[in-house]
C-alpha atoms as a PDB file:
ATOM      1  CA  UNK A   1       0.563   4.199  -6.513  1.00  0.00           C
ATOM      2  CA  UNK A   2       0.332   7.903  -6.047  1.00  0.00           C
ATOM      3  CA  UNK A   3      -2.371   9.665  -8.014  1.00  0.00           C
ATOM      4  CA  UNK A   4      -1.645  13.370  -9.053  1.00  0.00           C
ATOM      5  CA  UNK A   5      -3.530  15.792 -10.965  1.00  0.00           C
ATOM      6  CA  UNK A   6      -2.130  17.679 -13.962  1.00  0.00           C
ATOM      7  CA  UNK A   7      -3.234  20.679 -15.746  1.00  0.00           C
ATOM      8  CA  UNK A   8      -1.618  21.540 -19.229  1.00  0.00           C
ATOM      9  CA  UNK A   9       1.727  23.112 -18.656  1.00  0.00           C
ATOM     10  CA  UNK A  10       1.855  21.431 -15.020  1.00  0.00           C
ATOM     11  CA  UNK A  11       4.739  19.142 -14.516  1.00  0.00           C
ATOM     12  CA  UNK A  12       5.827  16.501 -11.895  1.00  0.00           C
ATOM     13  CA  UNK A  13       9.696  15.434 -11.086  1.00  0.00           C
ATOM     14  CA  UNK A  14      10.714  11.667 -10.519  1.00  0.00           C
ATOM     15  CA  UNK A  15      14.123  11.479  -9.085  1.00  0.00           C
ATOM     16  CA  UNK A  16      16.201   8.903  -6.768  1.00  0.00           C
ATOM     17  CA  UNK A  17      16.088   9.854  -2.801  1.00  0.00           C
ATOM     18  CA  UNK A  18      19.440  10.017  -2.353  1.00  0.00           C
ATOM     19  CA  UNK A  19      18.512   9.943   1.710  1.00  0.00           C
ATOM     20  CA  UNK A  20      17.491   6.416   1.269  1.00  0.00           C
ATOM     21  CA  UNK A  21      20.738   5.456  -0.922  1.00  0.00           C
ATOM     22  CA  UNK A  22      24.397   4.816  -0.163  1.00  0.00           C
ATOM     23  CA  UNK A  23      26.415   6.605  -2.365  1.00  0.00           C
ATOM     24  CA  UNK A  24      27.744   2.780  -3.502  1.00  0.00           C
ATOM     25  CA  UNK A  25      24.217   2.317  -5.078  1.00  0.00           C
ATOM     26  CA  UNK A  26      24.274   1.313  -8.432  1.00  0.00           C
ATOM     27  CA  UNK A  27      21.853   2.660 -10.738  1.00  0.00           C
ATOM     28  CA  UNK A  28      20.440  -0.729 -12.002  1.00  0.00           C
ATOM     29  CA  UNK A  29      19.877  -1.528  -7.754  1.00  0.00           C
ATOM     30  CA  UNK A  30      17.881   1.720  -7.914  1.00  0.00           C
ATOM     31  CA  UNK A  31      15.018   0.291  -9.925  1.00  0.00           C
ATOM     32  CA  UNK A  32      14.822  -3.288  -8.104  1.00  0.00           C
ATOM     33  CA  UNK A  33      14.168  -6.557  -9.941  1.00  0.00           C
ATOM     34  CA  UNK A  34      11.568  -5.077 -12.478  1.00  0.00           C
ATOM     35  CA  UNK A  35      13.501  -1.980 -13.715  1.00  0.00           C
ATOM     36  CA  UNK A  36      10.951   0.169 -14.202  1.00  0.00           C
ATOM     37  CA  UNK A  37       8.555   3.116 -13.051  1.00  0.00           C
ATOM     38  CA  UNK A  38       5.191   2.982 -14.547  1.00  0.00           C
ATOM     39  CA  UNK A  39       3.012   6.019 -15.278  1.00  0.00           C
ATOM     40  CA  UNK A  40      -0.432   5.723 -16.178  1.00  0.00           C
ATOM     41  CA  UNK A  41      -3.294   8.378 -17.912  1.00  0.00           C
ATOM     42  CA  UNK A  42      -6.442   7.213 -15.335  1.00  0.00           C
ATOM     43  CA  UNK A  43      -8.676   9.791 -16.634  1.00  0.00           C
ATOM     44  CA  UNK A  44      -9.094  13.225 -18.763  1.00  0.00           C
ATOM     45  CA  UNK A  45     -11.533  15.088 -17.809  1.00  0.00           C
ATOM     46  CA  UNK A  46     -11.563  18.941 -19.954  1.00  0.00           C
ATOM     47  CA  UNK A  47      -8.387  20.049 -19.016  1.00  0.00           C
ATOM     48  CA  UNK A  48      -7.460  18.255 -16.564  1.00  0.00           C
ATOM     49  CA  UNK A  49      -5.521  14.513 -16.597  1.00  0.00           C
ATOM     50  CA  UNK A  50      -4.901  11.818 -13.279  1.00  0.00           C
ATOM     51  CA  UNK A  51      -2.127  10.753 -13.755  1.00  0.00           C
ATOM     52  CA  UNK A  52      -0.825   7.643 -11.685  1.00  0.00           C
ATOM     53  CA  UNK A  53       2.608   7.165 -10.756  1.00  0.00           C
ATOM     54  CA  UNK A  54       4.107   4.207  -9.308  1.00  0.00           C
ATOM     55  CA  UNK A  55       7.683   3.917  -8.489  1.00  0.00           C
ATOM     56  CA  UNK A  56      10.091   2.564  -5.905  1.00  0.00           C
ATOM     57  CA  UNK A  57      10.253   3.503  -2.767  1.00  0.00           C
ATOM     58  CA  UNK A  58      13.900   4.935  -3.109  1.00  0.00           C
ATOM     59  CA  UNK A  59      12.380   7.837  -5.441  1.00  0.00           C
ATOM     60  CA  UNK A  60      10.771  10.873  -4.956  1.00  0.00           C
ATOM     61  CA  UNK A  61       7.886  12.508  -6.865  1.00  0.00           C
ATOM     62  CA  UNK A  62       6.851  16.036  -6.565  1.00  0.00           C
ATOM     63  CA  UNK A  63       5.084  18.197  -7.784  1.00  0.00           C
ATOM     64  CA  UNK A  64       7.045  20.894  -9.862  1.00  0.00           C
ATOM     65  CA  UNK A  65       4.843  23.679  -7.959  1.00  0.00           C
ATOM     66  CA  UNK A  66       6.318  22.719  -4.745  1.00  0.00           C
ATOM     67  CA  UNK A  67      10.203  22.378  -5.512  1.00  0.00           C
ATOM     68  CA  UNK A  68      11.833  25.058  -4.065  1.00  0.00           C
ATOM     69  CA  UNK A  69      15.148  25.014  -6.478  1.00  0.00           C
ATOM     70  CA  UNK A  70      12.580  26.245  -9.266  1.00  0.00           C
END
């Protein structure tokens, strides 16, 4: 599980690695046997929320600070 910190107005991107994928991947085979990415609220603390994200391994998450096609 990856643990991130957001501020209001900060934003995160979860998207398929399409390095790790053939392009014959179906989108169901993305998600493995559980289908399903789970995001959890750990904490609030004034203005500021952890934020857990766990995911498979074929996606990426980053944070919307550091993607460069913004």
């Amino acid at each position: 599980m990856l643990i991130i910190s957001r501020r209001p107005d900060e934003d995160f991107y979860i998207y398929p690695d399409y390095s790790k994928l053939s392009p014959q991947t179906k989108i169901g085979d993305i998600f493995g046997s559980d289908g399903c990415v789970t995001i959890s609220i750990n904490k609030i603390e004034g203005q500021m929320a952890s934020v857990g994200i766990d995911a498979p391994i074929e996606f990426t998450i980053l944070r919307s600070e550091l993607d460069n096609d913004s």
